[in-house]
Protein backbone atom coordinates (compact mmCIF):
# COMPACT_ATOMS: atom_id res chain seq x y z
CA UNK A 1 75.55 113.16 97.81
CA UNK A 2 75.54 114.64 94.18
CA UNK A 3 77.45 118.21 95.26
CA UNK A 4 80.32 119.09 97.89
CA UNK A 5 77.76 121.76 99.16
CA UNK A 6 75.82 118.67 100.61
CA UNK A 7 78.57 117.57 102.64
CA UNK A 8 78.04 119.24 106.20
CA UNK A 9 74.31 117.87 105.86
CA UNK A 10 75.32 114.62 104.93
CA UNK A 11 77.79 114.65 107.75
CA UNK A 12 75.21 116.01 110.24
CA UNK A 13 72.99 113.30 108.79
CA UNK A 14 75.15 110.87 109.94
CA UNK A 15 76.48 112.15 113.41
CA UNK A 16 72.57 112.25 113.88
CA UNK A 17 72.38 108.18 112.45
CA UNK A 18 75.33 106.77 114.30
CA UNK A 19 74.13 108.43 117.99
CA UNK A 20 70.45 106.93 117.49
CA UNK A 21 71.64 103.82 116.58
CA UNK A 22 74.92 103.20 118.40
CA UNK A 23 74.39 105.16 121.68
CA UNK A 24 78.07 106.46 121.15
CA UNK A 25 79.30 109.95 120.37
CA UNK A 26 81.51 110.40 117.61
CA UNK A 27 84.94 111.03 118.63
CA UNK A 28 86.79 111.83 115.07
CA UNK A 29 86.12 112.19 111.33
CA UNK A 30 88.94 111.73 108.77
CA UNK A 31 88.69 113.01 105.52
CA UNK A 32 90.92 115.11 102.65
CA UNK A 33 91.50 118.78 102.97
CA UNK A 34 87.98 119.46 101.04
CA UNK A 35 86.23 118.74 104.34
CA UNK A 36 88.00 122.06 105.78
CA UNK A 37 85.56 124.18 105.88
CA UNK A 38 83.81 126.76 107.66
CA UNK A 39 80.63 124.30 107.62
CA UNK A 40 82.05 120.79 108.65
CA UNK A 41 84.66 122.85 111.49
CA UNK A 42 81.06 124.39 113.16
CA UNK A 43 80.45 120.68 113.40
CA UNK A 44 83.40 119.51 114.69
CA UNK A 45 82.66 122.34 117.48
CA UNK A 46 79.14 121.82 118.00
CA UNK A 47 79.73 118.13 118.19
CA UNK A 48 83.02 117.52 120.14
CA UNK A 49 85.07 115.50 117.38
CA UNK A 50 88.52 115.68 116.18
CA UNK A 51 88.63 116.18 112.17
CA UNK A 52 91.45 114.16 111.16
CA UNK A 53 92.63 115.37 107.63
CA UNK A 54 94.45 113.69 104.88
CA UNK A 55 96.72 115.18 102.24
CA UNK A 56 94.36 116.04 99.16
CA UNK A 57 94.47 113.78 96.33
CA UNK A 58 96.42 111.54 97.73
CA UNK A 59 96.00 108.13 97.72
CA UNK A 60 99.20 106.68 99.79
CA UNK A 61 97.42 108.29 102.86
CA UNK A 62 94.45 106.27 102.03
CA UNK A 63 96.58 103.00 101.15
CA UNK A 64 93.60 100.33 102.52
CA UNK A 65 90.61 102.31 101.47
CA UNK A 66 91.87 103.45 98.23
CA UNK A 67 93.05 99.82 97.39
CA UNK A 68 89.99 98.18 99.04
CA UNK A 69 88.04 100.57 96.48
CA UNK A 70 90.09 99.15 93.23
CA UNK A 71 89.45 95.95 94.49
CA UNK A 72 85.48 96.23 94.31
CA UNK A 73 85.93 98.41 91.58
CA UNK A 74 88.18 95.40 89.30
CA UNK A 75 85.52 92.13 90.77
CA UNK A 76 82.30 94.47 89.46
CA UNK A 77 84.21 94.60 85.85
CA UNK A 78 85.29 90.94 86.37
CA UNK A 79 81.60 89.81 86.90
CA UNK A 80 80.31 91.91 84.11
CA UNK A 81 82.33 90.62 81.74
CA UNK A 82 82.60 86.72 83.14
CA UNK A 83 78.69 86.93 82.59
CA UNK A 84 78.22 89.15 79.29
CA UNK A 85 76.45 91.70 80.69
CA UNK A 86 76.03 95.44 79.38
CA UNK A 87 78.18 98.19 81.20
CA UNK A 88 75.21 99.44 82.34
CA UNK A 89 74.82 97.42 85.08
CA UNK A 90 77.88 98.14 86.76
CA UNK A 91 75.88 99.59 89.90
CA UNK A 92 74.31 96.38 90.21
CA UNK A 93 77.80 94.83 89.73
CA UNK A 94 79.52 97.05 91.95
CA UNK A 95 76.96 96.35 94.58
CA UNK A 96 77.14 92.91 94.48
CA UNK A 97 80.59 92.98 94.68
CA UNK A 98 80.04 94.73 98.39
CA UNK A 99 77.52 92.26 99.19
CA UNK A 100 80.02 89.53 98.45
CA UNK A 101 82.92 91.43 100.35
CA UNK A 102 81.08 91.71 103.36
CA UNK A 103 79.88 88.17 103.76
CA UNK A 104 83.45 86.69 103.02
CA UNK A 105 85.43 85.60 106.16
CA UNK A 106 88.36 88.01 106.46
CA UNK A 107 91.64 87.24 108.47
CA UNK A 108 91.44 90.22 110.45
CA UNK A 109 88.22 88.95 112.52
């Protein structure tokens, strides 16, 4: 998604996605107070699901995701620098660091 205005496609996209592949109808959505609007609430009526919003800009209502993000974000900068490598492969980096996240055993499983 490179603009907001993309965001009830991308959304519809993906209610769209999970059905085919899961079977399951969505049930809720949670995202800031920039998903309120007229677009994404046609959506939420069309589709059945609760929008669960979030206090904008605010990342104590996001505690794990917005600390799982720095965490990704600080092992991509780690592995660019442990291996010399130009900042302009911090996609790759930052991507590898996912790979890496989600193949580690995790206590919650």
């Amino acid at each position: 998604m490179r603009h907001k205005s993309e965001q009830p496609q991308c959304l519809r996209d993906w209610i769209r996605w999970a059905h085919t592949q899961t079977g399951n109808v969505l049930k809720w959505v949670r995202g800031d107070r920039e998903w309120d609007s007229g677009e994404v609430r046609a959506l939420q009526q069309k589709h059945g699901f609760e929008l669960m919003l979030t206090t904008r800009n605010s990342p104590k209502s996001n505690g794990v995701a917005e600390r799982v993000g720095g965490i990704i974000t600080e092992r991509a900068r780690i592995q660019l620098i442990l291996s010399n490598l130009s900042p302009a492969f911090f996609g790759e980096s930052l991507m590898a660091s996912v790979y890496i996240k989600n193949r580690v055993p995790h206590h919650l499983l």
